[in-house]
Protein backbone atom coordinates (compact mmCIF):
# COMPACT_ATOMS: atom_id res chain seq x y z
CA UNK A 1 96.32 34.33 66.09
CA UNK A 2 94.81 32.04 68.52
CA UNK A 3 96.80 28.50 69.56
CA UNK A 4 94.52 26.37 68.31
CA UNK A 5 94.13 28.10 64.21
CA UNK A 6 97.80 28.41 64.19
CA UNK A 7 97.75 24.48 64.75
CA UNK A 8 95.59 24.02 61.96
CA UNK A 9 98.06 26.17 59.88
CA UNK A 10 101.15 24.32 61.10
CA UNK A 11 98.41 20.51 60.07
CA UNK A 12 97.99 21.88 56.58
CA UNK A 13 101.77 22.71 56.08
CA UNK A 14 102.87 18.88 57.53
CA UNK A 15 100.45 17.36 55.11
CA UNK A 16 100.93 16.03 51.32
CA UNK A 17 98.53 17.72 48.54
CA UNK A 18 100.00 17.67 45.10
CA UNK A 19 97.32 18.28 42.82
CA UNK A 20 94.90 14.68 42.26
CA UNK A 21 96.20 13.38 45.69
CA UNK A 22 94.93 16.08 48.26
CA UNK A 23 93.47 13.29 50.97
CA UNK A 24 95.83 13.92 53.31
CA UNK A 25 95.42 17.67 53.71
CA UNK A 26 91.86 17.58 53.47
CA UNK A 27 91.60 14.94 56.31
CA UNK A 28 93.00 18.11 58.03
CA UNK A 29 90.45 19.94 56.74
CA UNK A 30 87.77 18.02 57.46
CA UNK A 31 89.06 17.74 61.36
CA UNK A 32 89.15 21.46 61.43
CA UNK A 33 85.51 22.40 60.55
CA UNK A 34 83.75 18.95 61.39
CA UNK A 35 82.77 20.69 65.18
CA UNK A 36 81.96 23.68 63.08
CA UNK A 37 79.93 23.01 59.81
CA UNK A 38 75.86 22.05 59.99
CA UNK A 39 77.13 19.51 56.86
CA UNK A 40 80.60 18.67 55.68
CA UNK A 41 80.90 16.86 52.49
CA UNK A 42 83.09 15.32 49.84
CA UNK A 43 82.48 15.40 46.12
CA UNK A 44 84.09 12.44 44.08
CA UNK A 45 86.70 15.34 42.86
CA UNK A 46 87.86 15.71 46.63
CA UNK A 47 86.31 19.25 47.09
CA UNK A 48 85.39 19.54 51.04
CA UNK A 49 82.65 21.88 51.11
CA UNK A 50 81.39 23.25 54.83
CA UNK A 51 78.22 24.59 54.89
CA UNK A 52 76.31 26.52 57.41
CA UNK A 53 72.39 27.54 56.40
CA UNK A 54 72.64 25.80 53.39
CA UNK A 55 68.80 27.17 52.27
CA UNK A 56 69.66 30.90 53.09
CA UNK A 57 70.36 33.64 50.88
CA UNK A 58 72.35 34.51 49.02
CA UNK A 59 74.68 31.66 48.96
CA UNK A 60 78.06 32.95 49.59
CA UNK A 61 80.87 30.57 48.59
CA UNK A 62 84.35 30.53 50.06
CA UNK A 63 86.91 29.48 48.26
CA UNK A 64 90.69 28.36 48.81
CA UNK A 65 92.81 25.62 46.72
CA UNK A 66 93.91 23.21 48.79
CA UNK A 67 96.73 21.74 46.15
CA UNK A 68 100.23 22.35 45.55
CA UNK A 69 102.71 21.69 43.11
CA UNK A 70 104.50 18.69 42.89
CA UNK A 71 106.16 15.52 41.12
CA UNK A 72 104.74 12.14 39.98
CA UNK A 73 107.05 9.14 39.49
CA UNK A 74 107.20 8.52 35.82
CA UNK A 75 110.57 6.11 35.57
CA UNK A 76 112.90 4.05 37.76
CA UNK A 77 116.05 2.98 36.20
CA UNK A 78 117.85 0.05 36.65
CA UNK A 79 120.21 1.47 39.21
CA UNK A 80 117.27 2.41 41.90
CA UNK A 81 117.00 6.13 40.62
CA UNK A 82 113.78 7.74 40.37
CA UNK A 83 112.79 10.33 37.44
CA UNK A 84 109.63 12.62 37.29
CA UNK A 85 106.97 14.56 35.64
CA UNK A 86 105.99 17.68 37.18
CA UNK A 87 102.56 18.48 38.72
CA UNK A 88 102.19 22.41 38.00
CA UNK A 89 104.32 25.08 37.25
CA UNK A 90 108.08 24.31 38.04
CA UNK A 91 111.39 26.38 37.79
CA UNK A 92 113.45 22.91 37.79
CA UNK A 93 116.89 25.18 39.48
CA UNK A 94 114.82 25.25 42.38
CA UNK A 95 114.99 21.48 42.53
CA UNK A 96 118.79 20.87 42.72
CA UNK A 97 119.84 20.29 46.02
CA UNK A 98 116.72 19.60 47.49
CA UNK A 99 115.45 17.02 49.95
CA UNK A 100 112.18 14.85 48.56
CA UNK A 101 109.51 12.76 49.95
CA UNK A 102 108.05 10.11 48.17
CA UNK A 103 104.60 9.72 49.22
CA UNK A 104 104.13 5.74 48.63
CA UNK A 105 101.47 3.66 49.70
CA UNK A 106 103.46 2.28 52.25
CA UNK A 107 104.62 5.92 54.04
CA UNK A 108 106.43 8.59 53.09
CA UNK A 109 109.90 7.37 51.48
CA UNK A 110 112.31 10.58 51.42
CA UNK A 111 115.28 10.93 49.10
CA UNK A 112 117.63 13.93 47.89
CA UNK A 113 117.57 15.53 44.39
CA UNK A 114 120.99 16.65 43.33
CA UNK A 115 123.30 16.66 40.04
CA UNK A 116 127.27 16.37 38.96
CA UNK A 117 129.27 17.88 41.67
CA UNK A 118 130.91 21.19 40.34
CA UNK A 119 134.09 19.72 40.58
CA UNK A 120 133.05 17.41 37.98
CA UNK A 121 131.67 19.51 35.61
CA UNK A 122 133.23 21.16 32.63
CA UNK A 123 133.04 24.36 31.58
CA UNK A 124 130.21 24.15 29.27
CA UNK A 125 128.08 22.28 32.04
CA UNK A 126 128.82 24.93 34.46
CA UNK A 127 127.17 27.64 32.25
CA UNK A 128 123.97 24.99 31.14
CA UNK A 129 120.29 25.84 33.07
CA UNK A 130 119.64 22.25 34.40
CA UNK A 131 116.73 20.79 32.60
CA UNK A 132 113.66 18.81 34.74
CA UNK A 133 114.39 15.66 32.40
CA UNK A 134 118.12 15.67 33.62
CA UNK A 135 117.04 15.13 37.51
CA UNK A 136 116.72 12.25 39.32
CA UNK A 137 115.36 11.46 42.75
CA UNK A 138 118.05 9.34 44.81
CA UNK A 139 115.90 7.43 47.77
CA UNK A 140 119.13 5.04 48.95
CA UNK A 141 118.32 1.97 46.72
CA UNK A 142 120.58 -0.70 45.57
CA UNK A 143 118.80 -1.09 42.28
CA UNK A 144 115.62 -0.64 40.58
CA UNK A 145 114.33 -4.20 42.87
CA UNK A 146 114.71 -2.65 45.83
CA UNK A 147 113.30 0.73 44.79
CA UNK A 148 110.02 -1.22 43.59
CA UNK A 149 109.73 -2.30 46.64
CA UNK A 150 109.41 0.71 47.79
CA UNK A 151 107.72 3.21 45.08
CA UNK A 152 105.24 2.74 42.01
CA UNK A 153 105.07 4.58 39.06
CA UNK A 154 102.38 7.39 39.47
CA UNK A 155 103.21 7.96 43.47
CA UNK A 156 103.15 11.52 43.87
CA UNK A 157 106.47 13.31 45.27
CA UNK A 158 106.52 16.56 47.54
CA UNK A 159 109.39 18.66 49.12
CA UNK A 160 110.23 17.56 52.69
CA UNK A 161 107.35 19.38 54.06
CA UNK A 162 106.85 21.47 57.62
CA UNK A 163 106.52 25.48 58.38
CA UNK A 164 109.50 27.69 59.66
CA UNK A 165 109.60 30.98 61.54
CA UNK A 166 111.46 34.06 60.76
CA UNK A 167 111.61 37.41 62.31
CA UNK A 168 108.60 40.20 62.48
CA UNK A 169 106.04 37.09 62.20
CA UNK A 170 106.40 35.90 59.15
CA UNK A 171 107.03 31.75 58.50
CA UNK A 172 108.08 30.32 55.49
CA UNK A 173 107.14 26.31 53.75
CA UNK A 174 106.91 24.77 50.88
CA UNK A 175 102.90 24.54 49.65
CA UNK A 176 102.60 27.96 51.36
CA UNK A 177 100.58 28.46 47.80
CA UNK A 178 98.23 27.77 48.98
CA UNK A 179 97.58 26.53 52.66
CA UNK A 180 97.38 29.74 53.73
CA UNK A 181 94.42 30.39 51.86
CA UNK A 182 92.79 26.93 52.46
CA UNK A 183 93.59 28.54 56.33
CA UNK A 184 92.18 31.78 55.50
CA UNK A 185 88.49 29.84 53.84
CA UNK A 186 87.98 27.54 56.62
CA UNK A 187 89.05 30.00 59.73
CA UNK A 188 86.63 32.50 58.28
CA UNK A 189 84.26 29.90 58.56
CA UNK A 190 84.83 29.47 61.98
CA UNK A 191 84.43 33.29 62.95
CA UNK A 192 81.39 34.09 60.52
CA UNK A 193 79.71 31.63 62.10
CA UNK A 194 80.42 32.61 65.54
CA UNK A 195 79.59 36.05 64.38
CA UNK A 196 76.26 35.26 63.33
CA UNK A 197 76.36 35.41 59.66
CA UNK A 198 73.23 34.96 58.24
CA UNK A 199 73.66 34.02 54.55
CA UNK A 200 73.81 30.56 53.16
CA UNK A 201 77.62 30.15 54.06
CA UNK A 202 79.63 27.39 51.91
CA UNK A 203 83.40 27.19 52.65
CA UNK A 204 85.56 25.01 50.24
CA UNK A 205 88.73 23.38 50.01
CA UNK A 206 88.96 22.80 46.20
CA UNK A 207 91.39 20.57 44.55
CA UNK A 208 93.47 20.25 41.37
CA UNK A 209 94.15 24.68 40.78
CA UNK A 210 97.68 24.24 40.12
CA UNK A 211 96.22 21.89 37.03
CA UNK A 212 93.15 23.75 35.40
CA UNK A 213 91.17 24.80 38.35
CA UNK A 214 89.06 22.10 38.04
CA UNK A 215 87.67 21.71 41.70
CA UNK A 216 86.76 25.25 41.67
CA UNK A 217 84.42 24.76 38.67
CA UNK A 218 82.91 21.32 39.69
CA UNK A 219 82.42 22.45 43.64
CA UNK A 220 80.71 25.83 42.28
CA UNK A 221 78.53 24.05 39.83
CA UNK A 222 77.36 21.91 42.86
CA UNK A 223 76.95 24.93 45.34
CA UNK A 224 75.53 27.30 42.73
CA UNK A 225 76.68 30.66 44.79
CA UNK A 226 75.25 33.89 44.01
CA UNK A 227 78.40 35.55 45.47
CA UNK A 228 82.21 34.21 45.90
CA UNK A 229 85.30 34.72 47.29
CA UNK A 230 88.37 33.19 46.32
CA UNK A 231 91.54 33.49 48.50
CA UNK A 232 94.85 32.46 46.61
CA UNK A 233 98.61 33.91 47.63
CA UNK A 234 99.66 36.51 44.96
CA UNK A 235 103.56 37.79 44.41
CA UNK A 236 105.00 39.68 47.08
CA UNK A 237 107.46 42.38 45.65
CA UNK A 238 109.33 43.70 48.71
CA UNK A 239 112.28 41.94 47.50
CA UNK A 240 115.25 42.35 45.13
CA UNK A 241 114.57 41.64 40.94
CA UNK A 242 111.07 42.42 40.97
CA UNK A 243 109.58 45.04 38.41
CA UNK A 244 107.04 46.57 40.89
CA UNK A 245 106.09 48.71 37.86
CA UNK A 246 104.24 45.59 36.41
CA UNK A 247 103.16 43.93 39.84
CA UNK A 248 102.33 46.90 41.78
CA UNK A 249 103.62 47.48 45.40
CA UNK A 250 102.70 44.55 47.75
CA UNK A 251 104.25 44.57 50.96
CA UNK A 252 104.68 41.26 53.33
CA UNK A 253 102.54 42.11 56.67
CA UNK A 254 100.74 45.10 55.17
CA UNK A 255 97.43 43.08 54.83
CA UNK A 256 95.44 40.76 52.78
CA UNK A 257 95.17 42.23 48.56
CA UNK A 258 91.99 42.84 47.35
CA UNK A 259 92.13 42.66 43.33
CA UNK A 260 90.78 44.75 40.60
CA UNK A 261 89.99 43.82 37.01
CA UNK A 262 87.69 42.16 34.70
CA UNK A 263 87.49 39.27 36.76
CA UNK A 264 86.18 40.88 39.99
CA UNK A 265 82.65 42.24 40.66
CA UNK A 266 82.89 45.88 41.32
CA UNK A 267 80.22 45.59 43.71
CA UNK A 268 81.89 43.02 45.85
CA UNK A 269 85.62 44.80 45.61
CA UNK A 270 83.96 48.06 47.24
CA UNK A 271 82.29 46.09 49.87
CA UNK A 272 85.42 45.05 51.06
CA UNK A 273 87.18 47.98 50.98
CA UNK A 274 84.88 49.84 52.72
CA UNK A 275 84.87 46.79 55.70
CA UNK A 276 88.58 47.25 55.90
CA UNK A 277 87.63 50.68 56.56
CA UNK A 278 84.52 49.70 59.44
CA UNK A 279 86.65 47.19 60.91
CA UNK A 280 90.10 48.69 60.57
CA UNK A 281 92.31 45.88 58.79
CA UNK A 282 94.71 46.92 56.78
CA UNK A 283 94.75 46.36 52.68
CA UNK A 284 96.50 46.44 49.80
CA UNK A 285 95.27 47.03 46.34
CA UNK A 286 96.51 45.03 42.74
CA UNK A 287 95.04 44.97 39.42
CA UNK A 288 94.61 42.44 37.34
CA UNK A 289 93.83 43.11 33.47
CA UNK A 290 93.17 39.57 32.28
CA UNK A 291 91.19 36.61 33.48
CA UNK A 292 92.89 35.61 36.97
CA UNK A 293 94.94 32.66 36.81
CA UNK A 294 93.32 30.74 39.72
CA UNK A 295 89.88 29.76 40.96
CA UNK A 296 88.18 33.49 40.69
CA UNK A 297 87.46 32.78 36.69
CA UNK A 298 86.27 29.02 37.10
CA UNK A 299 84.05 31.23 39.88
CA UNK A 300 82.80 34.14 38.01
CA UNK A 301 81.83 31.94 35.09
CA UNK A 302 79.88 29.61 36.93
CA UNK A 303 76.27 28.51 35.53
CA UNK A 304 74.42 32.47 34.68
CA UNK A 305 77.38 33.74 36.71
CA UNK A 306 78.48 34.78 40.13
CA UNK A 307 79.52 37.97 41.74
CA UNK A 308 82.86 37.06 42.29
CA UNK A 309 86.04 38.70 44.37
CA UNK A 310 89.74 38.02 44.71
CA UNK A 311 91.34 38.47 48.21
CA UNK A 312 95.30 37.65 48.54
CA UNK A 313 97.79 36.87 50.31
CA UNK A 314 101.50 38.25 50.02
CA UNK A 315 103.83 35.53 49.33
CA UNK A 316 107.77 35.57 48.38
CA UNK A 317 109.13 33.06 46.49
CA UNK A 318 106.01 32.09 44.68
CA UNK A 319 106.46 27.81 43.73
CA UNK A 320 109.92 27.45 45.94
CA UNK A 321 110.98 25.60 49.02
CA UNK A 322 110.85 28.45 51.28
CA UNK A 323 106.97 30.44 50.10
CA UNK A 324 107.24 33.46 52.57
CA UNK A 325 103.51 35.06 53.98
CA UNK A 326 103.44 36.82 57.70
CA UNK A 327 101.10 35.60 59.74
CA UNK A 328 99.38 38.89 60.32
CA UNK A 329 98.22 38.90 56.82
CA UNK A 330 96.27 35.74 57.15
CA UNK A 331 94.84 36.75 60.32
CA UNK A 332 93.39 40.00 58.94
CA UNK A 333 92.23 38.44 55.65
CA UNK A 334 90.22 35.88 58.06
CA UNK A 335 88.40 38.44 59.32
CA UNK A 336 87.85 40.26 56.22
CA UNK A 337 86.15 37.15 55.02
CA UNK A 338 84.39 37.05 57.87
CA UNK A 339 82.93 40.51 58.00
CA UNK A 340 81.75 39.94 54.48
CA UNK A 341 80.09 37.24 55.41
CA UNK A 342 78.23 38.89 57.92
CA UNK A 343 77.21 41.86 56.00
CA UNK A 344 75.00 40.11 53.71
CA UNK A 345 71.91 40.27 53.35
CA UNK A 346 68.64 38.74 51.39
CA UNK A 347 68.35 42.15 49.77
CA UNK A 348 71.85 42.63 48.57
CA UNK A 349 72.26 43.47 44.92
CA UNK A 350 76.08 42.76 43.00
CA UNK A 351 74.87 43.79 39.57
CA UNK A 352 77.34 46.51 38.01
């Protein structure tokens, strides 16, 4: 991976995106592909959509949420602490012990989220799943003054943010779901371009996924693609407690997943298996018998319809503090993107 993208990795990582208040990583965004695109654009949503050749065809539209879950300030109570609602899909044990940020209009205010000491607790506390309801966010105040001061009602909350490496190039952060595919969108952009692609070639940052995948189906309505790819992180099962017999076999730093099912065009999933096999990334396959909980169904459903694909990447610890992906994965699904992009032509035909 050159310098520069891995940057623009490490950007997307450092900056705030809970679902509804994705500014700051799309400023990132924007920065990114603003050399890059012909146009660069905001919708009143916060979709950034890069375009090169917007008249060509076919229109191919890239897609990667650019949100992640979080917490919204719902309460402050008279002693300065701060409780929450969630913004998408929580397991609240994953919570305890955990240090915050507070994203405020006045800079990031961090704080802790912890509960009763074990010494403390009896023995039917020690044996109770902590509840969301029962945590609090602790940011230092004296009282609930001095936190107003300091936070509103409605400020969105984050873990402390910011990317770590492990061993055989893999990196771990919290919003991992899904920077990396926000990364994959825009840096297949950048090589597609430089490649010569010769479609109409759209590359979006969509908001608000974790919520309803609403950004997917308002950017799509706008750029009306004939053919899509979405790039989201799927589960990684290549570690203890999970039943690979439901989620298949998907192996950290074996390459990008292309998906099978209902919600994929079969035309599109055999073009890029067969440019894995031209270009020689490596793949893995999943399947998927339902409609695919992320942007590929607000995708495939746009307007008369669009030929629609799902690439992935590996992830542990799916909505955690430490998301795992290796690097090499996003690399290869980059170019993946990019090959596609390049293949098409005028007189390319997805109908089953």
């Amino acid at each position: 991976m050159e310098p520069h993208a891995l940057e623009f990795l490490q950007k997307l990582l450092e900056a705030p995106a809970p679902s509804g208040y994705e500014r700051p990583v799309q400023d990132v965004v924007r920065e990114y592909v603003g050399g890059v695109a012909e146009e660069l654009t905001t919708d009143v949503h916060g979709n950034v959509i890069a375009c090169v050749r917007p008249e060509a065809r076919p229109r191919l539209m890239l897609d990667g949420h650019c949100d992640q879950i979080g917490l919204l300030v719902s309460q402050i109570d008279e002693q300065g602490f701060i409780y929450t609602q969630t913004i998408g899909g929580w397991d609240p044990q994953q919570l305890v012990g955990q240090r915050m940020v507070v994203w405020t209009r006045q800079g990031p205010v961090p704080g802790v989220i912890s509960r009763k000491p074990i010494h403390l607790q009896d023995e039917q506390e020690r044996q109770q799943v902590v509840k969301h309801k029962d945590l609090w966010i602790d940011i230092g105040a004296r009282d609930k003054q001095q936190a107003e001061q300091l936070v509103r009602i409605g400020d969105p909350v984050t873990l402390r943010l910011g990317m770590q490496t492990l061993e055989n190039n893999l990196a771990n952060a919290p919003g991992m779901d899904n920077a990396a595919g926000v990364w994959v969108v825009m840096e297949a952009f950048r090589r597609a371009r430089r490649l010569g692609a010769r479609c109409g070639l759209f590359a979006v940052s969509t908001v608000q996924e974790e919520i309803g995948l609403r950004g997917a189906q308002t950017s799509a309505f706008r750029v009306d693609p004939q053919v899509a790819l979405a790039v989201d992180v799927t589960h990684a099962t290549d570690c203890p407690t999970i039943d690979k017999r439901q989620q298949g076999e998907i192996r950290l730093g074996a390459g990008p997943v292309i998906f099978r099912g209902p919600s994929m065009n079969p035309a599109v999933v055999e073009r890029l298996i067969a440019l894995c096999g031209q270009h020689e990334i490596p793949y893995q396959l999943s399947a998927i018998g339902r409609p695919s909980p992320n942007d590929t169904s607000a995708l495939q459903i746009n307007r008369a319809g669009v030929a629609t694909g799902l690439v992935s990447i590996p992830n542990r610890y799916m909505h955690s503090a430490v998301e795992t992906i290796s690097l090499d994965d996003i690399d290869h699904a980059a170019d993946l993107l990019a090959a596609f992009a390049v293949s098409l032509s005028e007189a390319d035909d997805f109908t089953p």
